[in-house]
PDB file of N, CA and C in Angstrom:
ATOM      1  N   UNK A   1      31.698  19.183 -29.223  1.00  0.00           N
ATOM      2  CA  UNK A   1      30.884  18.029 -28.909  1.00  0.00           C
ATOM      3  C   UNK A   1      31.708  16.743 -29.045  1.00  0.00           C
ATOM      4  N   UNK A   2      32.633  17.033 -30.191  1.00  0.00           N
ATOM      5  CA  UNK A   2      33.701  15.459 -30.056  1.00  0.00           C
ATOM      6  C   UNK A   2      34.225  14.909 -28.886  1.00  0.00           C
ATOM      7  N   UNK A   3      34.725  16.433 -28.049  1.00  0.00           N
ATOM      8  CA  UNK A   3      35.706  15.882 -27.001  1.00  0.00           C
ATOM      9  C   UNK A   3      34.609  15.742 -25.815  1.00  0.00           C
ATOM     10  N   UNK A   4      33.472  16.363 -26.038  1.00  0.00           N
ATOM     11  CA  UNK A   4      32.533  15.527 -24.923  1.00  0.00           C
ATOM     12  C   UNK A   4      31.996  14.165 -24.955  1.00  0.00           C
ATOM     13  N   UNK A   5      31.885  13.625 -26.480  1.00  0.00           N
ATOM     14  CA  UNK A   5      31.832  12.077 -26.703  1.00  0.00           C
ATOM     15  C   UNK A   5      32.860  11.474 -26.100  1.00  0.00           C
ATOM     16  N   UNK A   6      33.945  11.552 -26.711  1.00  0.00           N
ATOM     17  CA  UNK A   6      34.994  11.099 -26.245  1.00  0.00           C
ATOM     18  C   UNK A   6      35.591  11.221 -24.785  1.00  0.00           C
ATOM     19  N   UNK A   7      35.496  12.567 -24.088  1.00  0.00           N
ATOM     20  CA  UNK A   7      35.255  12.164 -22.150  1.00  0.00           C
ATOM     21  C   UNK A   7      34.010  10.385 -21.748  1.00  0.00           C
ATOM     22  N   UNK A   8      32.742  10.560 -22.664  1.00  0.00           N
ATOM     23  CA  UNK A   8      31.782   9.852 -22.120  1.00  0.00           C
ATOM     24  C   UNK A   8      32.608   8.477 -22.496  1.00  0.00           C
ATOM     25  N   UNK A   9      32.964   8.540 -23.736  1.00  0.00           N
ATOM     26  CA  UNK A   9      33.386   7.165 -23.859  1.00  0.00           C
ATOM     27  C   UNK A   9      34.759   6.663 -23.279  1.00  0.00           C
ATOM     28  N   UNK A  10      35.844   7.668 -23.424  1.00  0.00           N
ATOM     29  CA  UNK A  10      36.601   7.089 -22.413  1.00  0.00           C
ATOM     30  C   UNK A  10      36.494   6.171 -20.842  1.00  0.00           C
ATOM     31  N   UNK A  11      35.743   7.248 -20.251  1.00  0.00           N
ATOM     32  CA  UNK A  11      35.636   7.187 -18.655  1.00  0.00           C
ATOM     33  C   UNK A  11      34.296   5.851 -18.856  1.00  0.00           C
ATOM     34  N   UNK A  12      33.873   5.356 -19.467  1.00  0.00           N
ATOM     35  CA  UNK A  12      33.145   4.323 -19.756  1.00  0.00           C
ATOM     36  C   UNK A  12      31.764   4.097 -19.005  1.00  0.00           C
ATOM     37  N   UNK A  13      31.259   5.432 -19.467  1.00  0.00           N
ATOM     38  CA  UNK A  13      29.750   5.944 -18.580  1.00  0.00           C
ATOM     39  C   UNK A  13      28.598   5.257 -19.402  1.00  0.00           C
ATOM     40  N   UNK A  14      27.811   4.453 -18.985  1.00  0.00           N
ATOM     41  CA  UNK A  14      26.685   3.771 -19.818  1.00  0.00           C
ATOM     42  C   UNK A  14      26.484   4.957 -20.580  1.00  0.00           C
ATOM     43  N   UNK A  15      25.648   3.994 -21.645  1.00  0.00           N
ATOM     44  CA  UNK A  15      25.012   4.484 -22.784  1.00  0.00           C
ATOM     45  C   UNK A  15      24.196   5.397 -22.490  1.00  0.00           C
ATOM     46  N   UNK A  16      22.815   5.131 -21.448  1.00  0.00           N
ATOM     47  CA  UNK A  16      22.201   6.214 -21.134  1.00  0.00           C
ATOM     48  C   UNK A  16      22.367   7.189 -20.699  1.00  0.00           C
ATOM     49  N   UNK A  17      23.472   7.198 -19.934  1.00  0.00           N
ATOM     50  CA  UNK A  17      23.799   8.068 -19.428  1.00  0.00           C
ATOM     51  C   UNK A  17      24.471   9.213 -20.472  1.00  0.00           C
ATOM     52  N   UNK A  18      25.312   9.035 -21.083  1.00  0.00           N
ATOM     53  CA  UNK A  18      26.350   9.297 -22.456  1.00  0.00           C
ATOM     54  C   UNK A  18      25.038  10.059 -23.345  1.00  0.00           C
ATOM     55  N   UNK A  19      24.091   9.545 -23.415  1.00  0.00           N
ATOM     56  CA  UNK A  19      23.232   9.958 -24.122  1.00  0.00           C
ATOM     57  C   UNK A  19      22.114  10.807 -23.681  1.00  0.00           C
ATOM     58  N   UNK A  20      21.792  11.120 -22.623  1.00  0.00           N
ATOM     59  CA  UNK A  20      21.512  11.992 -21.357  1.00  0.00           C
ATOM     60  C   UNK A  20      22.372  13.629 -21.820  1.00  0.00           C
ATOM     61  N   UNK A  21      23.448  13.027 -21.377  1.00  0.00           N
ATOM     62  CA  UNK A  21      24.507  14.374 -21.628  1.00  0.00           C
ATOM     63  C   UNK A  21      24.566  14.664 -22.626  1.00  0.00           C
ATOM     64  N   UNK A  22      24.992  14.346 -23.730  1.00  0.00           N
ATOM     65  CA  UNK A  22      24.677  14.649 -25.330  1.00  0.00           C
ATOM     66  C   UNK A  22      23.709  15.355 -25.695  1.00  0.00           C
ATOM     67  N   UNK A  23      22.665  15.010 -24.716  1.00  0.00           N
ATOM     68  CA  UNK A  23      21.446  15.409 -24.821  1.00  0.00           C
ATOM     69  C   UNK A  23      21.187  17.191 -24.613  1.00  0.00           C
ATOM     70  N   UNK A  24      21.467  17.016 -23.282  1.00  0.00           N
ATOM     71  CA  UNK A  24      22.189  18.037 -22.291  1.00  0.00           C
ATOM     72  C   UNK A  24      22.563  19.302 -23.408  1.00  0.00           C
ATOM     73  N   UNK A  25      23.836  19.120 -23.770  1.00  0.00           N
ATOM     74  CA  UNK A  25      24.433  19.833 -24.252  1.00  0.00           C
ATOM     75  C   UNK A  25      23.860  20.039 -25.585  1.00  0.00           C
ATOM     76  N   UNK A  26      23.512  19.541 -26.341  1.00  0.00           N
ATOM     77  CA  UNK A  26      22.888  19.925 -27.453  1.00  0.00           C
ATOM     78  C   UNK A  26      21.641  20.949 -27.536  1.00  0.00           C
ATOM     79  N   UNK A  27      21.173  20.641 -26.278  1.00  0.00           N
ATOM     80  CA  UNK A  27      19.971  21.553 -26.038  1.00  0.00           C
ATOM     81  C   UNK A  27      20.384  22.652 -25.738  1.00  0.00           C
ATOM     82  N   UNK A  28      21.627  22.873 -24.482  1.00  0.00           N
ATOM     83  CA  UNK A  28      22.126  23.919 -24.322  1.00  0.00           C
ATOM     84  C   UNK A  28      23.112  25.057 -25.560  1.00  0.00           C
ATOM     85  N   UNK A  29      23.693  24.198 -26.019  1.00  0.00           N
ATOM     86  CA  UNK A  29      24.113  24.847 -27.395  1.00  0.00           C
ATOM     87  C   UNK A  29      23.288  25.546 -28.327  1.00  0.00           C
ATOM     88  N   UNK A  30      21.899  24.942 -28.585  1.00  0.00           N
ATOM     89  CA  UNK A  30      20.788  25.411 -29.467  1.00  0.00           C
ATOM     90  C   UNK A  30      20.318  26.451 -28.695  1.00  0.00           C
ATOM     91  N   UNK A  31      20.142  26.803 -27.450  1.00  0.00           N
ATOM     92  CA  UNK A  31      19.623  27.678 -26.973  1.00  0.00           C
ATOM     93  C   UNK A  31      20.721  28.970 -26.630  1.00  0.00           C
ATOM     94  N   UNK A  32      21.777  28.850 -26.893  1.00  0.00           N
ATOM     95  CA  UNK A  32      23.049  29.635 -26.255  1.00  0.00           C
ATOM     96  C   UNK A  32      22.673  31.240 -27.170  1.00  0.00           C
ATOM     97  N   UNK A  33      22.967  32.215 -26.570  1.00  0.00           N
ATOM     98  CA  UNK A  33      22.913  33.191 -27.539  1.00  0.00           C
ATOM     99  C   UNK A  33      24.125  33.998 -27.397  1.00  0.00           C
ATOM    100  N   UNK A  34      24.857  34.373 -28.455  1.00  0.00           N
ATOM    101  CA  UNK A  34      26.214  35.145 -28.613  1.00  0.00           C
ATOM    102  C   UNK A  34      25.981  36.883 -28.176  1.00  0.00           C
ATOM    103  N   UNK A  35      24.989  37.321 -27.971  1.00  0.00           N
ATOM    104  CA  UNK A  35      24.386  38.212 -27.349  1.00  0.00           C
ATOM    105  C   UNK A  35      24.160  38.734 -25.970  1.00  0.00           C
ATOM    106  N   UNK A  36      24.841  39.777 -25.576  1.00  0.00           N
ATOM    107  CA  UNK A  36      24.553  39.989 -23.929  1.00  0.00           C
ATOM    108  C   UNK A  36      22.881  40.849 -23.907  1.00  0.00           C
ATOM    109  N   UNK A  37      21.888  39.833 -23.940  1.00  0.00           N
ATOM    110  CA  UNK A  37      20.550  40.730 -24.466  1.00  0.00           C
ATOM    111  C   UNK A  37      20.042  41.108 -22.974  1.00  0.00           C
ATOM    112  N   UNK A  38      20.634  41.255 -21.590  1.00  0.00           N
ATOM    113  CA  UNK A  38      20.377  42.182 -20.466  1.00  0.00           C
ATOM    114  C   UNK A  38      20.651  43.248 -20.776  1.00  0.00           C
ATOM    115  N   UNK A  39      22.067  43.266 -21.259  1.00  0.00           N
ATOM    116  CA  UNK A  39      22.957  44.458 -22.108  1.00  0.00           C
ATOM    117  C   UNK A  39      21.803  45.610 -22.690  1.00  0.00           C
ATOM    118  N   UNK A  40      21.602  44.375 -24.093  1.00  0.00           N
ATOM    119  CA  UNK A  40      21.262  45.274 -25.085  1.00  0.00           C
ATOM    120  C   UNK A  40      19.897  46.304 -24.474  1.00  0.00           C
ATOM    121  N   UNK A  41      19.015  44.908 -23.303  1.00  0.00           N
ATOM    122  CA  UNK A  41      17.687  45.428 -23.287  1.00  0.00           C
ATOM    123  C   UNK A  41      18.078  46.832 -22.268  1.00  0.00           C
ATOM    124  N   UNK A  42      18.515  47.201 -21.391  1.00  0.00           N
ATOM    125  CA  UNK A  42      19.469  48.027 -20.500  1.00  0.00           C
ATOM    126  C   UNK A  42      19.213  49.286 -21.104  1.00  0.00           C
ATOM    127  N   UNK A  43      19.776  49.458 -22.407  1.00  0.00           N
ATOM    128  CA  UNK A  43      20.536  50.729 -23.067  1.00  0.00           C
ATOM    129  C   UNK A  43      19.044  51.203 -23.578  1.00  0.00           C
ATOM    130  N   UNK A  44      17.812  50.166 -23.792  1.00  0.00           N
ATOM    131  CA  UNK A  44      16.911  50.577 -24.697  1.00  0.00           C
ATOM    132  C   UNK A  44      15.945  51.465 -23.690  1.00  0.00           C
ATOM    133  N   UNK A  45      14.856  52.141 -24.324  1.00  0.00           N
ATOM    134  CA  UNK A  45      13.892  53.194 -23.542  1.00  0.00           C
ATOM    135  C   UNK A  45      13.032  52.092 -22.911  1.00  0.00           C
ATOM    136  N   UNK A  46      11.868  52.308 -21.597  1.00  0.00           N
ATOM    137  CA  UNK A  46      11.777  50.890 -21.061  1.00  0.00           C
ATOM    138  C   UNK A  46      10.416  50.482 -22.062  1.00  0.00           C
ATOM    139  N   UNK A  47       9.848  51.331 -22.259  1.00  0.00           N
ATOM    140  CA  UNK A  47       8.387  50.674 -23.275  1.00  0.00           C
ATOM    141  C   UNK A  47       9.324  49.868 -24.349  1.00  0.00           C
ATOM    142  N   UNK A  48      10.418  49.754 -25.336  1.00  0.00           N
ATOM    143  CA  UNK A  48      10.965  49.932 -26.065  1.00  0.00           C
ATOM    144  C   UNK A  48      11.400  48.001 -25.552  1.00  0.00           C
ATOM    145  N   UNK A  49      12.133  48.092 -23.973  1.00  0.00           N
ATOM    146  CA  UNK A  49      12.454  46.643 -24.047  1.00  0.00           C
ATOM    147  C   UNK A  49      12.037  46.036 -23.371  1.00  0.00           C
ATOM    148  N   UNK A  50      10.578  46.365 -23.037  1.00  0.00           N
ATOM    149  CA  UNK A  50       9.453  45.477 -22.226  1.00  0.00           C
ATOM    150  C   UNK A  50       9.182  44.896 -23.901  1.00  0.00           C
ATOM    151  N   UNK A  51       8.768  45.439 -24.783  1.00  0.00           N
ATOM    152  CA  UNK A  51       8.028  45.459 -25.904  1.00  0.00           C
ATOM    153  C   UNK A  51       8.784  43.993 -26.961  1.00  0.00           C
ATOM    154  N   UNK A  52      10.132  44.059 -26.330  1.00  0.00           N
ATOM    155  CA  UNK A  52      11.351  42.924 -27.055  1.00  0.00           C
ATOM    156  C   UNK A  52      11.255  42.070 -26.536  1.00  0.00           C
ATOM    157  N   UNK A  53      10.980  42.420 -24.958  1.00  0.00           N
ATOM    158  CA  UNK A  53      11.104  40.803 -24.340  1.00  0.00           C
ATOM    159  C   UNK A  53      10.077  39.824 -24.472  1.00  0.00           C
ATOM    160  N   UNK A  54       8.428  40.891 -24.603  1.00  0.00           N
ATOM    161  CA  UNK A  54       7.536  40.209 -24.626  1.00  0.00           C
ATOM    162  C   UNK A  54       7.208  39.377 -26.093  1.00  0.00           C
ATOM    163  N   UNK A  55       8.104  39.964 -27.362  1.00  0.00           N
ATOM    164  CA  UNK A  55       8.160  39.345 -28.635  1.00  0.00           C
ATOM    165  C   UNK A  55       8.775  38.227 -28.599  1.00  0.00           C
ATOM    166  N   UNK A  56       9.886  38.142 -27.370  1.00  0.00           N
ATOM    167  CA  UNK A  56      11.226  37.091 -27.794  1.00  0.00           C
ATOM    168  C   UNK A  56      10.412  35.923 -26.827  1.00  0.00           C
ATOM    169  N   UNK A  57       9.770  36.577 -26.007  1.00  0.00           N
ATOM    170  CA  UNK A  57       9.077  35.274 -24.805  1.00  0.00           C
ATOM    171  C   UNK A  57       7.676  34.935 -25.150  1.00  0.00           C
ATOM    172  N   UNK A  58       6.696  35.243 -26.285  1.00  0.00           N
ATOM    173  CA  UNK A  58       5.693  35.912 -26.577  1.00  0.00           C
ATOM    174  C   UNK A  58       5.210  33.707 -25.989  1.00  0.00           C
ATOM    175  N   UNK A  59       5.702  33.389 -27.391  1.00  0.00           N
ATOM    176  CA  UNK A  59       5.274  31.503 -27.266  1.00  0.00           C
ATOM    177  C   UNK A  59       5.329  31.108 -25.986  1.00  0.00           C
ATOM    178  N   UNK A  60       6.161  31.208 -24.757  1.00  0.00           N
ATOM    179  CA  UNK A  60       6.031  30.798 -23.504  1.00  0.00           C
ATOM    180  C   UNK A  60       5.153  31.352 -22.567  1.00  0.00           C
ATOM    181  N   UNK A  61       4.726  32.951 -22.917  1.00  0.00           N
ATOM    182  CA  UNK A  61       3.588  33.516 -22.400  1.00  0.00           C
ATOM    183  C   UNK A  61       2.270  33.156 -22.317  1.00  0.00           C
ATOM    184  N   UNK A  62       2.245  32.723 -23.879  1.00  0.00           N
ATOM    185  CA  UNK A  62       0.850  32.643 -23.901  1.00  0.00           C
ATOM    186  C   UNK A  62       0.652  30.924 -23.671  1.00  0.00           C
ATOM    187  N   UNK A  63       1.645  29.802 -23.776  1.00  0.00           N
ATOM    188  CA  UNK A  63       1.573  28.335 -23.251  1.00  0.00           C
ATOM    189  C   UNK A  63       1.635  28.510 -21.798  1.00  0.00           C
ATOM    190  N   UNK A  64       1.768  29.340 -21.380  1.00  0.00           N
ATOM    191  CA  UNK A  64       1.806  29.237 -19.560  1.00  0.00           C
ATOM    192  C   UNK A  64       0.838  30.018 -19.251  1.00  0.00           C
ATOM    193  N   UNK A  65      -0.267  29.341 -18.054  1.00  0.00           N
ATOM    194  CA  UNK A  65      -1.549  29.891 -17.556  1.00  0.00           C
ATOM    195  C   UNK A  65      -0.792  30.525 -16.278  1.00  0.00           C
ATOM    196  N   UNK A  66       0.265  30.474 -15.961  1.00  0.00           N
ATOM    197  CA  UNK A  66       0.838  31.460 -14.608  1.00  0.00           C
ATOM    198  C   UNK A  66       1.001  32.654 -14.604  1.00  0.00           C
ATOM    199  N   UNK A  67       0.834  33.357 -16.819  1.00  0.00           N
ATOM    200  CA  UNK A  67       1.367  34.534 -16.927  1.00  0.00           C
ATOM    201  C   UNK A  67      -0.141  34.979 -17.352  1.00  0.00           C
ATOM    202  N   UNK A  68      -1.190  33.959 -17.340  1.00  0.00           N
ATOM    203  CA  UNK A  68      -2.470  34.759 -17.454  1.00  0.00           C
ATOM    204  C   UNK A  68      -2.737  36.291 -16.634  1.00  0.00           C
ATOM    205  N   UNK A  69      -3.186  37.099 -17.091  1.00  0.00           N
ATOM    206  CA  UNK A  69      -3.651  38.378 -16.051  1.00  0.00           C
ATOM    207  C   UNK A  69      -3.063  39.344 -15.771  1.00  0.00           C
ATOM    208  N   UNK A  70      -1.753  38.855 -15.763  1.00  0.00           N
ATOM    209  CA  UNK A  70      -0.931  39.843 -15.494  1.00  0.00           C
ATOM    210  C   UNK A  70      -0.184  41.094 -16.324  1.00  0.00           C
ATOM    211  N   UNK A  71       0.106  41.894 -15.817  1.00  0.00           N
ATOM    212  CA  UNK A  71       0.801  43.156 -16.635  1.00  0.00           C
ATOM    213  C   UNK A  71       1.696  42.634 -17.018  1.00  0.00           C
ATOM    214  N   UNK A  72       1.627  42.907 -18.778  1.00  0.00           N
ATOM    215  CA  UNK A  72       2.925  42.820 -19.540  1.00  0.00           C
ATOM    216  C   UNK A  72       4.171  43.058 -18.734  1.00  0.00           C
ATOM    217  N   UNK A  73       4.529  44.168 -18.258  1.00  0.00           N
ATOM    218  CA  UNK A  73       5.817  44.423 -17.730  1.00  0.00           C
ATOM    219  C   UNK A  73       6.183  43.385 -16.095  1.00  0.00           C
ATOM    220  N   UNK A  74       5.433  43.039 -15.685  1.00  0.00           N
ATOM    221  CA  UNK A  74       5.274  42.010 -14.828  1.00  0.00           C
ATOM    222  C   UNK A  74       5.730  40.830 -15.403  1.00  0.00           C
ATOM    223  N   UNK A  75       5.239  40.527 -17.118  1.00  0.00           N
ATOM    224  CA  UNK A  75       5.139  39.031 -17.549  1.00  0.00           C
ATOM    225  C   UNK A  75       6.717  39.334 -17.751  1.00  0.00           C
ATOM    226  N   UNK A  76       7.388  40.161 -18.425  1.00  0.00           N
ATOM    227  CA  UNK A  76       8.327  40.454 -19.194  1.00  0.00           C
ATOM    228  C   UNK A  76       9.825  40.571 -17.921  1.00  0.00           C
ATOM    229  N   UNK A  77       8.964  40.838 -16.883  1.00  0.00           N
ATOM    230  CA  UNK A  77      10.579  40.886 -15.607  1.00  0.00           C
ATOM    231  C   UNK A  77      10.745  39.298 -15.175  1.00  0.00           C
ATOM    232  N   UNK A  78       9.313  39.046 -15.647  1.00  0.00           N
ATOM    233  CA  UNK A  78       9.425  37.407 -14.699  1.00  0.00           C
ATOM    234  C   UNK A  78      10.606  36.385 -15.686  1.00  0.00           C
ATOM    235  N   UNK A  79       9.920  36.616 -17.252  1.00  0.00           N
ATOM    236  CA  UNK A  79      10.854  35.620 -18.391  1.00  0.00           C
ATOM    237  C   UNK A  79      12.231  36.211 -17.978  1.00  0.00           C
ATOM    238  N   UNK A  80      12.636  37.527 -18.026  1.00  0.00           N
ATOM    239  CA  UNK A  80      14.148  38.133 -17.948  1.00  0.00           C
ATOM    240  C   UNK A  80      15.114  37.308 -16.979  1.00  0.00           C
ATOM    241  N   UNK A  81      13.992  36.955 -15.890  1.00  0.00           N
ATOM    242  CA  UNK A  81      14.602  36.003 -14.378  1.00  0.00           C
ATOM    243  C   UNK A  81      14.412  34.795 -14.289  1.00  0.00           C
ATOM    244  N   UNK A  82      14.011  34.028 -15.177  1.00  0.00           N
ATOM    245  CA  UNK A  82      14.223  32.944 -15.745  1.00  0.00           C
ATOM    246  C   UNK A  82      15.638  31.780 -16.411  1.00  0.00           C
ATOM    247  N   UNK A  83      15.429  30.646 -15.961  1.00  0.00           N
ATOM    248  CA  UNK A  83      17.328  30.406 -16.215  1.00  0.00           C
ATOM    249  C   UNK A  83      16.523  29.047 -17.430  1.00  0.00           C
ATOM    250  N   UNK A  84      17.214  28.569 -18.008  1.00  0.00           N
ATOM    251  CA  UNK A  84      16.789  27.620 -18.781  1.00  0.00           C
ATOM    252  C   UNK A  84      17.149  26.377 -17.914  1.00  0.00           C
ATOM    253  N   UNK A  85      15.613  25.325 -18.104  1.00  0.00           N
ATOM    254  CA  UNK A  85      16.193  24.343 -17.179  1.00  0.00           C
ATOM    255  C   UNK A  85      15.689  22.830 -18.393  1.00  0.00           C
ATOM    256  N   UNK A  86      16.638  22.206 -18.539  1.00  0.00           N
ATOM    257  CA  UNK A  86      15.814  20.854 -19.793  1.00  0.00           C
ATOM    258  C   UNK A  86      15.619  19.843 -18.993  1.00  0.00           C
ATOM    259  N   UNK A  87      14.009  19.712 -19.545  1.00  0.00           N
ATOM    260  CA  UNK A  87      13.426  18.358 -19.290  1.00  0.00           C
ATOM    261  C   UNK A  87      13.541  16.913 -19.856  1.00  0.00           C
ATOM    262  N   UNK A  88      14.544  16.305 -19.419  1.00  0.00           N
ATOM    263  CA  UNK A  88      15.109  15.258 -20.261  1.00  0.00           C
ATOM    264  C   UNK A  88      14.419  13.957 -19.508  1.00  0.00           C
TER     265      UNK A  88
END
């Protein structure tokens, strides 16, 4: 994160902007996982990593009325195909 301050402040990008990106990246860092969890879910039996995904996505399931109704394994392919996008 230093040498990304230091790109912003060199190249002499407003503040908001500088702070935008900071932003950016901090969010992306907090969310990063050291885990290949397509991988892991792959190797598992499928009740087994429908059952993981829907634990690990459970809070976005139930805040989103798009995943009302639908079959778990439906809700659980849709989060898998999902990319992270921040609302800044």
């Amino acid at each position: 994160m230093d040498s990304l301050t230091e790109f912003l402040r060199t190249k002499k990008f407003p503040y908001e902007v500088r702070k935008r990106v900071r932003t950016f990246y901090a969010h992306l860092y907090e969310n990063k996982t050291v885990f290949d969890e397509k991988e892991i879910l792959s190797q598992l039996p499928t009740g087994m990593a429908t059952e993981l995904v829907y634990l690990m996505y459970k809070s976005v399931i139930d805040a989103t009325p798009f995943f009302e109704g639908l079959p778990r394994d439906m809700q659980t392919k849709l989060c898998l195909s999902m990319k992270p996008y921040p609302a800044l």
